[in-house]
C-alpha atoms as a PDB file:
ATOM      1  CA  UNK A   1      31.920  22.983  -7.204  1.00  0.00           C
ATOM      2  CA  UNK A   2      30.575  26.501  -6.179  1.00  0.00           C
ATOM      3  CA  UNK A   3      27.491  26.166  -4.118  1.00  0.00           C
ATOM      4  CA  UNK A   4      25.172  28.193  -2.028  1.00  0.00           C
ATOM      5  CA  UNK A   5      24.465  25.899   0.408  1.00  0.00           C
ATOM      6  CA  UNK A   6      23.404  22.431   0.569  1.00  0.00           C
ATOM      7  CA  UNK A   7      21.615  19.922   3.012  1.00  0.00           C
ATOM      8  CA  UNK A   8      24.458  18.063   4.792  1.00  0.00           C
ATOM      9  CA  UNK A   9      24.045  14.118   5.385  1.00  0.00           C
ATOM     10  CA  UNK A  10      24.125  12.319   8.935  1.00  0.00           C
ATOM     11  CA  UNK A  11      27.853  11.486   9.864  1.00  0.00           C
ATOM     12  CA  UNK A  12      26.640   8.186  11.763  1.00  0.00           C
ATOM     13  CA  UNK A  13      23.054   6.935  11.121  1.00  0.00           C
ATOM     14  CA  UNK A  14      22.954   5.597  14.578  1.00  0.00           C
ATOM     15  CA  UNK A  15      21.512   8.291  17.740  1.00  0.00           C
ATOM     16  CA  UNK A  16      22.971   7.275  21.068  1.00  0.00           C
ATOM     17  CA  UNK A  17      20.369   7.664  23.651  1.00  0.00           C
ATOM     18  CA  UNK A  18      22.653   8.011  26.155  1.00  0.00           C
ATOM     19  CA  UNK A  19      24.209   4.011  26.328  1.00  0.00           C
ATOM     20  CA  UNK A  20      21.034   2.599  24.363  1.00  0.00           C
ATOM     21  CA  UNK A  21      22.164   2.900  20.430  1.00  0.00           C
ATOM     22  CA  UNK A  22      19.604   3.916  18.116  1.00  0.00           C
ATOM     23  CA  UNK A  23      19.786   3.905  14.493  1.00  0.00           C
ATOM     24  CA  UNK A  24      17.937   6.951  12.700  1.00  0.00           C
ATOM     25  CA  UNK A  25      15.827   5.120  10.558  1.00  0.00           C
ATOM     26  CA  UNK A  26      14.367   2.995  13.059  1.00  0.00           C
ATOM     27  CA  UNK A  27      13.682   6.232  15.736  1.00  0.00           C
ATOM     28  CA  UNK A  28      11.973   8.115  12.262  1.00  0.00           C
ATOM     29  CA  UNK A  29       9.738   4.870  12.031  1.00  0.00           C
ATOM     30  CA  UNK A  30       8.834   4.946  15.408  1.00  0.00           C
ATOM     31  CA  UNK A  31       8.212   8.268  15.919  1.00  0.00           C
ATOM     32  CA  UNK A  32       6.241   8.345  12.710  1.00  0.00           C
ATOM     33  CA  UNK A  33       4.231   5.271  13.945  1.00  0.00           C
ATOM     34  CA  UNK A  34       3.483   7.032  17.366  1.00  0.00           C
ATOM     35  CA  UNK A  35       2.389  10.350  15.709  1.00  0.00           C
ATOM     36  CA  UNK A  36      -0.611   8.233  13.172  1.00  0.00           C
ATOM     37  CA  UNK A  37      -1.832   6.163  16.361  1.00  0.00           C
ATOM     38  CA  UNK A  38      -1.699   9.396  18.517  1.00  0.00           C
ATOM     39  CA  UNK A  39      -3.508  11.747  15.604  1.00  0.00           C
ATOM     40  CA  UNK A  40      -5.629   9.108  14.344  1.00  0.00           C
ATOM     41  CA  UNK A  41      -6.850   8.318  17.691  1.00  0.00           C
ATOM     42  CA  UNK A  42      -8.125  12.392  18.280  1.00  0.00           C
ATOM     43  CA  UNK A  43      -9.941  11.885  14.975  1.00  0.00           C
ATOM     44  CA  UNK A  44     -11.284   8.276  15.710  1.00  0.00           C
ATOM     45  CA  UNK A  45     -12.938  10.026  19.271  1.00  0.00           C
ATOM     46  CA  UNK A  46     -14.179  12.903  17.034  1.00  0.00           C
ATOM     47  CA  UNK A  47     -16.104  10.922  14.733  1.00  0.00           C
ATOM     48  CA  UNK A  48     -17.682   9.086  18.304  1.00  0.00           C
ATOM     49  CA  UNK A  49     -15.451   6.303  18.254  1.00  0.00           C
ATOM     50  CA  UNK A  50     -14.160   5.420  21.866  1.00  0.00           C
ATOM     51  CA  UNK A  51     -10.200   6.486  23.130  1.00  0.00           C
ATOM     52  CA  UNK A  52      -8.085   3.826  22.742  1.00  0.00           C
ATOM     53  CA  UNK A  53      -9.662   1.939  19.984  1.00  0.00           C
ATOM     54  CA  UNK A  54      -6.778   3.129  17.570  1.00  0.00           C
ATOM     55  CA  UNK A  55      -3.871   2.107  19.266  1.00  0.00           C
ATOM     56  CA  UNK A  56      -5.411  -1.645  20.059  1.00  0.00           C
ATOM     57  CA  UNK A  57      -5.869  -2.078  16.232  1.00  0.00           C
ATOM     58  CA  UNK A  58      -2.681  -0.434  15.503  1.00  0.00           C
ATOM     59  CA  UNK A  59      -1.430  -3.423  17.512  1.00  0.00           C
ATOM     60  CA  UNK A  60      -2.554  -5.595  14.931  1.00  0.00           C
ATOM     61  CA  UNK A  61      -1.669  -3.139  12.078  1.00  0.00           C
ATOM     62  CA  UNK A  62       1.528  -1.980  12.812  1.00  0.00           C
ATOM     63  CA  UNK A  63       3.660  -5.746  12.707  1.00  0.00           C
ATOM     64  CA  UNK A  64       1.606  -6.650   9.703  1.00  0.00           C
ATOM     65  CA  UNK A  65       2.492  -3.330   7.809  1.00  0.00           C
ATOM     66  CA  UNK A  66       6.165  -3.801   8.809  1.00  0.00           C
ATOM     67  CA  UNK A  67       6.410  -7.332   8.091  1.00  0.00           C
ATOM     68  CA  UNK A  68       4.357  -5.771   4.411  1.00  0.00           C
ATOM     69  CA  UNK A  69       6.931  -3.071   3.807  1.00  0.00           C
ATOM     70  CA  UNK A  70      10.112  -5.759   4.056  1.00  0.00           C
ATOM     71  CA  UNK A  71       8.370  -8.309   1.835  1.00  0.00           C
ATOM     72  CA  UNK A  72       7.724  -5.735  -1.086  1.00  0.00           C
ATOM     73  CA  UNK A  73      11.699  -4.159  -0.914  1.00  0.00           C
ATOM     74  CA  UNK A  74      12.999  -8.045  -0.886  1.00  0.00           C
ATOM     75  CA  UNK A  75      10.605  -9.200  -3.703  1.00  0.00           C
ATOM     76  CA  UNK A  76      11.408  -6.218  -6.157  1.00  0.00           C
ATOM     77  CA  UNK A  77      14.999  -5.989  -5.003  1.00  0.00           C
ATOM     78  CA  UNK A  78      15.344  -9.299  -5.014  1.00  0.00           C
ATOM     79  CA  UNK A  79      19.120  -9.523  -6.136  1.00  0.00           C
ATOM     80  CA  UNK A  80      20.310  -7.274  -3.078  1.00  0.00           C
ATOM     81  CA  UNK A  81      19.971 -10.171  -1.312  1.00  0.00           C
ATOM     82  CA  UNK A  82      19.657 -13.845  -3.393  1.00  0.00           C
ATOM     83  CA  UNK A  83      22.034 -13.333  -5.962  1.00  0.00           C
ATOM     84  CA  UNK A  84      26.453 -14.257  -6.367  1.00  0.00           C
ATOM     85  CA  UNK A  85      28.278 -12.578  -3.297  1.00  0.00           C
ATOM     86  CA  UNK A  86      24.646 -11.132  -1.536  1.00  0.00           C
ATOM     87  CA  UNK A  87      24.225 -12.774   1.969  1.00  0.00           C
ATOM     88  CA  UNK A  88      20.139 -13.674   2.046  1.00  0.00           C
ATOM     89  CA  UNK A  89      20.153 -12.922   6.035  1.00  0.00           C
ATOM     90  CA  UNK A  90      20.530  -9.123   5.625  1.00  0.00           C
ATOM     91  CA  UNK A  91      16.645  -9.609   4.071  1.00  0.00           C
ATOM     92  CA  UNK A  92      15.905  -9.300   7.850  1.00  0.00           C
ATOM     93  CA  UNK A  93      18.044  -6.555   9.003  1.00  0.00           C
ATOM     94  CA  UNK A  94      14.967  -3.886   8.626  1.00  0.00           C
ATOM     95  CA  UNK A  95      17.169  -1.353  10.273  1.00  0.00           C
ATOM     96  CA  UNK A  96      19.313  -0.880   7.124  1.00  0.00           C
ATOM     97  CA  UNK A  97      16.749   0.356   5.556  1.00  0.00           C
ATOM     98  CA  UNK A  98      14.011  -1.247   2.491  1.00  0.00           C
ATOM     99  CA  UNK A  99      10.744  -0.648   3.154  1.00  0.00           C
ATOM    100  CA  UNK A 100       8.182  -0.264   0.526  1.00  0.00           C
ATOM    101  CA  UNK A 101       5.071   1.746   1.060  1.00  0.00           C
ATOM    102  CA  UNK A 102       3.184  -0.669  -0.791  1.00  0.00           C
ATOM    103  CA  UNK A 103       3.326  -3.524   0.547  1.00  0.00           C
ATOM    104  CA  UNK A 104       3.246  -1.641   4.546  1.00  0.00           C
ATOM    105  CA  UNK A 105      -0.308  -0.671   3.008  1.00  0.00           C
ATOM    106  CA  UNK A 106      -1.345  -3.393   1.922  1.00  0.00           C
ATOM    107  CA  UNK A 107      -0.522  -5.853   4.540  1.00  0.00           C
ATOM    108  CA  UNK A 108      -1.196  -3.487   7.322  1.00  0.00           C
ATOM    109  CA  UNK A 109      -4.583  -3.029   5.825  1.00  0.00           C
ATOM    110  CA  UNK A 110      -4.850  -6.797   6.612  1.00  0.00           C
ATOM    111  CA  UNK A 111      -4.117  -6.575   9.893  1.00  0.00           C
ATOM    112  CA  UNK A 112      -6.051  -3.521  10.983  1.00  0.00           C
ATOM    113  CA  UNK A 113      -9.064  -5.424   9.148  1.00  0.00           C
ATOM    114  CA  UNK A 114      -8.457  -8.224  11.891  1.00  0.00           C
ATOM    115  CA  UNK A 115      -8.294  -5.818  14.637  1.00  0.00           C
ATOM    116  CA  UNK A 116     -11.561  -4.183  13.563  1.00  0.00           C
ATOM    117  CA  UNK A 117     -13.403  -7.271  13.180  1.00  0.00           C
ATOM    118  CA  UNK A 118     -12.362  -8.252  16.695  1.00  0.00           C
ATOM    119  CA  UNK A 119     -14.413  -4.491  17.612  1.00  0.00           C
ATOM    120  CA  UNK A 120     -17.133  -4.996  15.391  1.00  0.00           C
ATOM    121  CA  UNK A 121     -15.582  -1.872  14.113  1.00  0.00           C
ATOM    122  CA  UNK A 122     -15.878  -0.909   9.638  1.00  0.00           C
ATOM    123  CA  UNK A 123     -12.440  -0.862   8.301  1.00  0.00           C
ATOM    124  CA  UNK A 124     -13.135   1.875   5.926  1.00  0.00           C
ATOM    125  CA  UNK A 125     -14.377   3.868   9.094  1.00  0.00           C
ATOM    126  CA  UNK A 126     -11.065   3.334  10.494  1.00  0.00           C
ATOM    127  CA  UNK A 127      -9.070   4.222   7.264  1.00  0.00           C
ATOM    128  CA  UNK A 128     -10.708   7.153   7.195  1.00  0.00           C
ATOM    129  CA  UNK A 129      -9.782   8.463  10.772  1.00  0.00           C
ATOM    130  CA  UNK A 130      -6.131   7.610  10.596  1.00  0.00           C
ATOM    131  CA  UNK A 131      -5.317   8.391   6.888  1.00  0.00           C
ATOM    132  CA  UNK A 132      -4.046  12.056   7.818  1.00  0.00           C
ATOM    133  CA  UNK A 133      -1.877  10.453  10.362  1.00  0.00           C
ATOM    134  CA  UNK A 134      -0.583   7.949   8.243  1.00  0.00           C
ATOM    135  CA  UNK A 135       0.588  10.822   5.882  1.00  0.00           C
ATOM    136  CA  UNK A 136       2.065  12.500   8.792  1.00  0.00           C
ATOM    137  CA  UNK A 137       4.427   9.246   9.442  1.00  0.00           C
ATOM    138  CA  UNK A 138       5.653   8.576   6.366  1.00  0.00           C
ATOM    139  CA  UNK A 139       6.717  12.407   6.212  1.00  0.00           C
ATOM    140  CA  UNK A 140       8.529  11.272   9.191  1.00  0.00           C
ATOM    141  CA  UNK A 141       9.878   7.940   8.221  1.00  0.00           C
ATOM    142  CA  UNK A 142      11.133   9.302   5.122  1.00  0.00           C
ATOM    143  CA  UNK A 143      13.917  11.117   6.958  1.00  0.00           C
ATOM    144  CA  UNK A 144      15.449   7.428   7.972  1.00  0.00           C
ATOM    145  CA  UNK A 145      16.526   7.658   4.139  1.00  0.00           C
ATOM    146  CA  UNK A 146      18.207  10.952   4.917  1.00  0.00           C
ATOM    147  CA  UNK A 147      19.953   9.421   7.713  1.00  0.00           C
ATOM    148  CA  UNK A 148      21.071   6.285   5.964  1.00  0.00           C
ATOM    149  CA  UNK A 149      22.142   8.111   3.068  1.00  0.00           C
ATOM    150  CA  UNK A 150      19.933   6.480   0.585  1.00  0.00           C
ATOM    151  CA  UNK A 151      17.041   6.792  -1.886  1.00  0.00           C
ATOM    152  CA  UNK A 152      18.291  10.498  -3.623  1.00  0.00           C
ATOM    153  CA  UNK A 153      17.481  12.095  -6.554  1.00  0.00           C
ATOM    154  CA  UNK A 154      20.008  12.614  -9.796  1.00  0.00           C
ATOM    155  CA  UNK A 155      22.774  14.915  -9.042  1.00  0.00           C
ATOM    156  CA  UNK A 156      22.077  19.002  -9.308  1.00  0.00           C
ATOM    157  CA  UNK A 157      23.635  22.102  -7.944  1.00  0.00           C
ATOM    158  CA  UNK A 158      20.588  23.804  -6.229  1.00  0.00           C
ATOM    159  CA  UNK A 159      20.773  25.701  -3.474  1.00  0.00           C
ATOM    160  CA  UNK A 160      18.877  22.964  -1.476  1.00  0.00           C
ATOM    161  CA  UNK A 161      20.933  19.939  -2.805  1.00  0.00           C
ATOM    162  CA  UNK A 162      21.645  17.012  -0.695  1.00  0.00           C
ATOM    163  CA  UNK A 163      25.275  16.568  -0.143  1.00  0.00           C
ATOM    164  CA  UNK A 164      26.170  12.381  -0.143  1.00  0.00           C
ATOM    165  CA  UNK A 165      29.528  10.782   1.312  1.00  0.00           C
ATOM    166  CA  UNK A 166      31.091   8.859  -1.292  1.00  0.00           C
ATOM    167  CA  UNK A 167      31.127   4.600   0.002  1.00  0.00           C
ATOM    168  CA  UNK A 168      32.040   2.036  -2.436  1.00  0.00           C
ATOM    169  CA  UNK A 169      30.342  -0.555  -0.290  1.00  0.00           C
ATOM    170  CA  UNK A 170      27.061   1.188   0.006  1.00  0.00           C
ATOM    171  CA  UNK A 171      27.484   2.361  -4.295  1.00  0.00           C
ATOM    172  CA  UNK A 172      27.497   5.980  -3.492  1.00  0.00           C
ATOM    173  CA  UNK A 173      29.487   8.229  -5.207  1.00  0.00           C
ATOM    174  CA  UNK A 174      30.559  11.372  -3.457  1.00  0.00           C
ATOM    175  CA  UNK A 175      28.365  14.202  -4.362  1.00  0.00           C
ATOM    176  CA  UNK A 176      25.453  16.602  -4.122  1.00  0.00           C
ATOM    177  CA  UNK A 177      21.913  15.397  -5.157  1.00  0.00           C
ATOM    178  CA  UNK A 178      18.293  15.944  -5.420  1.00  0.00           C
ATOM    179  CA  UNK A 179      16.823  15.410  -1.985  1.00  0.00           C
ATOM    180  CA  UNK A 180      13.984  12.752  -2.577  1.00  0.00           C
ATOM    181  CA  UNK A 181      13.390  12.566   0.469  1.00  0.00           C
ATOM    182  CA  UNK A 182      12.684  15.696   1.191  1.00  0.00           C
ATOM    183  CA  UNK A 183      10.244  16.209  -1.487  1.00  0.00           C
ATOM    184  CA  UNK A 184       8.604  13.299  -0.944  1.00  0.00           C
ATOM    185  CA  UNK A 185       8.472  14.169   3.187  1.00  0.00           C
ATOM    186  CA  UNK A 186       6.901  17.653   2.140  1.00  0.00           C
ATOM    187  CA  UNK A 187       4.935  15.959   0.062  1.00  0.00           C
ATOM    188  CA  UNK A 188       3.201  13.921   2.150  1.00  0.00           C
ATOM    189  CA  UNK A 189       2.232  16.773   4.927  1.00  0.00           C
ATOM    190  CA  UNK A 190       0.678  18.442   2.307  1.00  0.00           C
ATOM    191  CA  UNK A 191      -1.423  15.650   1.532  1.00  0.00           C
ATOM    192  CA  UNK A 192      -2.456  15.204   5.029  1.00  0.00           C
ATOM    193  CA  UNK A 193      -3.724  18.741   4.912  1.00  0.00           C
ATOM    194  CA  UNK A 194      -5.300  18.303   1.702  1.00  0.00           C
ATOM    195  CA  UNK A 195      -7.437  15.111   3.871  1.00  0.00           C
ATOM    196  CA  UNK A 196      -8.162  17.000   6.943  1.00  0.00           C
ATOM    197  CA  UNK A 197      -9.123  20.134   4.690  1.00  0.00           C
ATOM    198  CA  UNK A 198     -11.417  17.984   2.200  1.00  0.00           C
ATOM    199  CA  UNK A 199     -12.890  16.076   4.989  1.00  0.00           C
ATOM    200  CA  UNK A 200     -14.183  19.041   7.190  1.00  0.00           C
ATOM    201  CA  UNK A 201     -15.746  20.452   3.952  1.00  0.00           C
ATOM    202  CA  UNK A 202     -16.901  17.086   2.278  1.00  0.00           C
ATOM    203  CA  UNK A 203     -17.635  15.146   5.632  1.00  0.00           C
ATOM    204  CA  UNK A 204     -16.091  12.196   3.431  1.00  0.00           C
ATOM    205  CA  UNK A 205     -17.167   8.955   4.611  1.00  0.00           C
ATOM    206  CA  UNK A 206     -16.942   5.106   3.652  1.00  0.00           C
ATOM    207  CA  UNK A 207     -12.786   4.924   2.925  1.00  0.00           C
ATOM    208  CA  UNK A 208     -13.262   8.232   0.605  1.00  0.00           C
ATOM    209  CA  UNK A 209     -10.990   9.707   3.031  1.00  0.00           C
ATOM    210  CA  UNK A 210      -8.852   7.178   2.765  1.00  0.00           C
ATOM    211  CA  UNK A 211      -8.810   6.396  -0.812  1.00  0.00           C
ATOM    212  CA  UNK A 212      -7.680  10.636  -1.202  1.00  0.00           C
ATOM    213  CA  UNK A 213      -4.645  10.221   0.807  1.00  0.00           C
ATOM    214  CA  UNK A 214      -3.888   7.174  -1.296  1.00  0.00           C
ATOM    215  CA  UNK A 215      -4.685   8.918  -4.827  1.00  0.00           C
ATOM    216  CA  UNK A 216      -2.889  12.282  -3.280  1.00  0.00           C
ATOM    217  CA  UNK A 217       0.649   9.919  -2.084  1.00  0.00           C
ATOM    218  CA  UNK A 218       0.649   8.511  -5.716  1.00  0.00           C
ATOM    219  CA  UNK A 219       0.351  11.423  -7.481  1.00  0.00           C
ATOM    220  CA  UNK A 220       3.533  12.971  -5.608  1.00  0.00           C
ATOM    221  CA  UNK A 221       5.041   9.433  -5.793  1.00  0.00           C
ATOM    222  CA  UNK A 222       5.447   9.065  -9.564  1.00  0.00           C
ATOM    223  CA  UNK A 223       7.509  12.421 -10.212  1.00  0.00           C
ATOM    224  CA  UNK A 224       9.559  12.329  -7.299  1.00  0.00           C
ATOM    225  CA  UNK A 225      10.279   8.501  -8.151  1.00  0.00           C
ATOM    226  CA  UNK A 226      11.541   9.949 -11.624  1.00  0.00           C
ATOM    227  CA  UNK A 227      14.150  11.393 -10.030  1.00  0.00           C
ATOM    228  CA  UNK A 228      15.604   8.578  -8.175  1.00  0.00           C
ATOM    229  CA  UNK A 229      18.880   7.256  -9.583  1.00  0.00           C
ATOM    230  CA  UNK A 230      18.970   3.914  -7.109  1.00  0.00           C
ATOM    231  CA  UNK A 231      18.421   0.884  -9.129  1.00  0.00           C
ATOM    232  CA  UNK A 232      15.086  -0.070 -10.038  1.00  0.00           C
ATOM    233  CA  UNK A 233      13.452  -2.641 -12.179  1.00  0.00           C
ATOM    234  CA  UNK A 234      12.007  -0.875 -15.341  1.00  0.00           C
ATOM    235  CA  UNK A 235       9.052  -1.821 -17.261  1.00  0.00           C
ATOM    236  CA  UNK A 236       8.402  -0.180 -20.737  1.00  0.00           C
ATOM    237  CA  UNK A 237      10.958   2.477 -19.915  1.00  0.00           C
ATOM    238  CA  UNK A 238       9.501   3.312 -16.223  1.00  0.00           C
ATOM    239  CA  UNK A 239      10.662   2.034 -13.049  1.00  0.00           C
ATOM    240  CA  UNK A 240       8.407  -0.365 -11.484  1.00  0.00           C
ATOM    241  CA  UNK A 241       7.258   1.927  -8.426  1.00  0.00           C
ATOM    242  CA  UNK A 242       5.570   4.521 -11.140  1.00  0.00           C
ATOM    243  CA  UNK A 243       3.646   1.429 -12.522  1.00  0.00           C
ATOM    244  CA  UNK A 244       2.484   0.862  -9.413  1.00  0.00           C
ATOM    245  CA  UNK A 245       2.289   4.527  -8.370  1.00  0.00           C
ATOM    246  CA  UNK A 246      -0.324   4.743 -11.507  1.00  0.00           C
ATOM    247  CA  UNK A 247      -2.403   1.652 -10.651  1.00  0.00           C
ATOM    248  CA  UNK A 248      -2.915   2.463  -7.215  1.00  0.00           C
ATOM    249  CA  UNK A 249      -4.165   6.131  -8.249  1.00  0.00           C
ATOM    250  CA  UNK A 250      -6.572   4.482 -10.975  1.00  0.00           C
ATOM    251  CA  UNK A 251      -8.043   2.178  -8.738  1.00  0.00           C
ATOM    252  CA  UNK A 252      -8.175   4.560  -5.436  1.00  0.00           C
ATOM    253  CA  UNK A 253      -9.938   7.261  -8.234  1.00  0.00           C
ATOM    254  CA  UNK A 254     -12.569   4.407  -8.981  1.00  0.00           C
ATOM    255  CA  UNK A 255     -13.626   3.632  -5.481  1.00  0.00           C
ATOM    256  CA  UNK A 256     -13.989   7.461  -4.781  1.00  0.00           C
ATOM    257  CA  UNK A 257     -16.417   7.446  -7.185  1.00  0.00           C
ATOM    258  CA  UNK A 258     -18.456   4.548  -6.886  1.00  0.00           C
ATOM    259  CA  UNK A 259     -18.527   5.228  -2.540  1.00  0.00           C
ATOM    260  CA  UNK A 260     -19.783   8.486  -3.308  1.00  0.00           C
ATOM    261  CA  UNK A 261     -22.798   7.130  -5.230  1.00  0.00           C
ATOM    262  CA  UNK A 262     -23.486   3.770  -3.254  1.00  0.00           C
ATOM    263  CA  UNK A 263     -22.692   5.162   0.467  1.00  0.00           C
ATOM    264  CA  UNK A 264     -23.132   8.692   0.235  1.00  0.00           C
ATOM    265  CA  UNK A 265     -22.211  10.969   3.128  1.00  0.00           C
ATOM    266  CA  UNK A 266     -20.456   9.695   6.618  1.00  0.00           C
ATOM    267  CA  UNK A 267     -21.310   6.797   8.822  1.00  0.00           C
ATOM    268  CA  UNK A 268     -23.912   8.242  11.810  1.00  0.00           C
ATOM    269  CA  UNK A 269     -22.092   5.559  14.033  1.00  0.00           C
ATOM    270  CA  UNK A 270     -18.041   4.234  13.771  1.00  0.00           C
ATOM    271  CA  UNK A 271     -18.357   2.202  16.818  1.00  0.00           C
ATOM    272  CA  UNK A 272     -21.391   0.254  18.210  1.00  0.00           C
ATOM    273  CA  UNK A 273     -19.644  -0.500  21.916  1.00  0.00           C
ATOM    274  CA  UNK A 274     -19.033   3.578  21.990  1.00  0.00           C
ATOM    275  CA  UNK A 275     -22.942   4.544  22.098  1.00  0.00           C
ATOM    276  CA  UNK A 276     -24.155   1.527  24.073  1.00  0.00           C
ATOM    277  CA  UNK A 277     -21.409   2.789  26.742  1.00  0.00           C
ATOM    278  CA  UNK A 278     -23.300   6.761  26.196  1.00  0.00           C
ATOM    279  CA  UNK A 279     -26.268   5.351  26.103  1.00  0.00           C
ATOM    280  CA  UNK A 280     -25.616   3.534  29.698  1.00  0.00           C
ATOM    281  CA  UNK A 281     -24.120   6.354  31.122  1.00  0.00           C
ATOM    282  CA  UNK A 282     -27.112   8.867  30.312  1.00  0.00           C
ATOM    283  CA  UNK A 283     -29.488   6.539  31.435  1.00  0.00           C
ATOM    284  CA  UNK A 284     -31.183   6.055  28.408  1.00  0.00           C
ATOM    285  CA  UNK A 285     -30.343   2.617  26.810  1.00  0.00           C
ATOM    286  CA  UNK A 286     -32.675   0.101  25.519  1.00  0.00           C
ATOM    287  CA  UNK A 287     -34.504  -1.401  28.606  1.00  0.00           C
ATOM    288  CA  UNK A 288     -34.476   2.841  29.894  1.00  0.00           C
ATOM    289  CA  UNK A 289     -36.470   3.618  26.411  1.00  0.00           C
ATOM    290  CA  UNK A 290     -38.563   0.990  26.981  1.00  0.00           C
ATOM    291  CA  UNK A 291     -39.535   1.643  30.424  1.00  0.00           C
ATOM    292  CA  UNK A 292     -40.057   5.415  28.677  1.00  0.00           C
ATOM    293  CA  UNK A 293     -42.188   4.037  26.225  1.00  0.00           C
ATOM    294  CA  UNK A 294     -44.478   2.208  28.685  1.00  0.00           C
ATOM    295  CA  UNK A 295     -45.132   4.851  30.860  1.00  0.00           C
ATOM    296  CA  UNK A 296     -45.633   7.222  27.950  1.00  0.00           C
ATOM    297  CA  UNK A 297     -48.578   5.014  26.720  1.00  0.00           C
ATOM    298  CA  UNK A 298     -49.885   3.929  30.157  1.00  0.00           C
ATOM    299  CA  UNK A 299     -49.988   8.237  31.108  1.00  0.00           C
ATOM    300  CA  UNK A 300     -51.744   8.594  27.752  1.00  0.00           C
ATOM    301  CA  UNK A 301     -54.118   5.717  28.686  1.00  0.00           C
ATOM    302  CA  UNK A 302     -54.686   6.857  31.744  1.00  0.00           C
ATOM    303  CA  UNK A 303     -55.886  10.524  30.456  1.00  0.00           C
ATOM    304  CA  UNK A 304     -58.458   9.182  27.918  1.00  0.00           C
ATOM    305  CA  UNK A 305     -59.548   7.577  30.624  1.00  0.00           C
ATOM    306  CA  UNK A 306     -60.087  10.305  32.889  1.00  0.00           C
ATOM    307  CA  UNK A 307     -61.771  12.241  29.965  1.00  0.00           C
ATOM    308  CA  UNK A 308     -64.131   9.652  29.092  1.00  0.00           C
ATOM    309  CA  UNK A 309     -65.545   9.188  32.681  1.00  0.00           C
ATOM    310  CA  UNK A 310     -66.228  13.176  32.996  1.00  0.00           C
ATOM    311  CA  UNK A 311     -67.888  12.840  30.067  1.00  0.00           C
ATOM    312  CA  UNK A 312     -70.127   9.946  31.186  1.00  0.00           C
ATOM    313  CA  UNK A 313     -70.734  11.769  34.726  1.00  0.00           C
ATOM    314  CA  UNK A 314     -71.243  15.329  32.521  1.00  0.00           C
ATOM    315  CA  UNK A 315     -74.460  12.849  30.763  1.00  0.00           C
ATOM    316  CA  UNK A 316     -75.582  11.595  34.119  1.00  0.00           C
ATOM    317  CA  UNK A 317     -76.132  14.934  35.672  1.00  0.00           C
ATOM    318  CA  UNK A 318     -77.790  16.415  32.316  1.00  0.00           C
ATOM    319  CA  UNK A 319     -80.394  13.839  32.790  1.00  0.00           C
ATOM    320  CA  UNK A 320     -81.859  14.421  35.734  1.00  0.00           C
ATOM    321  CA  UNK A 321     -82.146  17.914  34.942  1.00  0.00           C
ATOM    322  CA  UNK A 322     -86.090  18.208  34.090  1.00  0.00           C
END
């Protein structure tokens, strides 16, 4: 086969960090992880949140989204691991790979909605300042798949093609393929541009940010998922990720519009503790405005009074004129 060029696969999918063994798709998970906090966070302080609010919700996020992401790969690939000759405790080794966007969504949604309730924080405030980063880490995760060999697109000759090691073990067959994850990595910074460029011109607000990452992802999702040749459960001729890919778009589509005619505009304040703590520091918190308030109406009292007895003496002295 005659080809320009093509993207060669990882030899190993482990990185030695010197002694300490790493495997590639748990370093692309973790650096994709640090890079939403770390993002997220700058936006989180820019809306008037306080720094380090992020990262102590992420604390709650992050295990529940991880724990989210296993549970969706074992539940839809079910027989990798419960069926004739599978062993069910590879369901646990995360490292191999198997993590489904989905269900990291969903159930870290759950946990940062515990964290924020602990701040007295709104969750959609929240998803709104860390949906660009989120974007940003799965463009980053998705190069674990690239390391592991896995996930690719149906076979091609392009230029760009992503060259696989044949491994009977693994069910790969030695060739060149479309490189899913690439497109889908791509994919994904674009549609963190497309959020931080819509929400400097839209001030989005209420989740809306949020909910345009999510429509954005699934939009990209369902054609690059077209291309995949791993096994899939299919559902009226589509695989069962473009079902989802299309519910997910209908229903983040929905909220957009219903936010933007409940809630329109941004929240004025993400977090309460941030502006009691500015508030303290400038001297002019609720007891200061008070005190303010007093003396305001006791100086205003006090010059009515002044005015009204010149006026009386002003009568006096006109009196005794003859």
């Amino acid at each position: 086969m005659d080809l320009l060029a093509y993207i060669p696969s990882p030899s190993s999918g482990v990185i030695h960090l010197g002694p300490v063994p790493l495997r590639g798709y748990a370093f692309c998970i973790i650096i994709g992880v640090f890079v939403a906090v770390w993002y997220g966070g700058r936006r989180w302080v820019a809306r008037g949140g306080q720094v380090g609010t992020v990262a102590d919700i992420a604390v709650w996020a992050v295990p529940f989204g991880l724990v989210g992401g296993r549970l969706y790969h074992v539940i839809t690939d079910y027989e990798l691991y419960f069926t004739d000759g599978r062993d069910w405790v590879d369901a646990f080794k995360i490292w191999q790979g198997g993590l489904g966007i989905w269900g990291a969504i969903a159930l870290g949604a759950l946990g940062a909605w515990i964290g924020c309730r602990r701040r007295g924080i709104p969750l959609p405030a929240y998803a709104d300042a860390i949906a660009p980063g989120i974007a940003f880490a799965q463009a980053i995760g998705r190069w674990g798949n690239w390391f592991n060999q896995e996930l690719y697109g149906k076979a091609t000759t392009l230029p760009w093609a992503l060259k696989i090691d044949g491994d009977a073990d693994a069910g790969r067959v030695a060739g060149t393929y479309h490189p899913t994850f690439l497109y889908e990595s791509l994919w994904c910074v674009g549609v963190a541009l497309l959020v931080i460029w819509a929400d400097r011109r839209f001030r989005l607000g209420h989740g809306r940010a949020f909910a345009l990452y999510v429509a954005a992802y699934t939009v990209g999702r369902f054609w690059i998922e077209y291309l995949r040749v791993d096994d899939a459960h299919h559902v009226l001729g589509l695989r069962l990720n473009n079902w989802t890919s299309i519910v997910v778009f209908l229903a983040a589509v929905v909220y957009l519009v219903i936010s933007a005619k409940r809630t329109p505009g941004r929240e004025e304040i993400v977090e309460p503790a941030a502006v009691e703590d500015g508030a303290a520091e400038s001297g002019a918190g609720p007891a200061a405005a008070t005190e303010v308030g007093h003396g305001t109406a006791a100086e205003s009292k006090a010059g009515s009074g002044g005015a009204d007895d010149a006026a009386v003496a002003a009568e006096a002295e006109s009196a005794k004129k003859p």
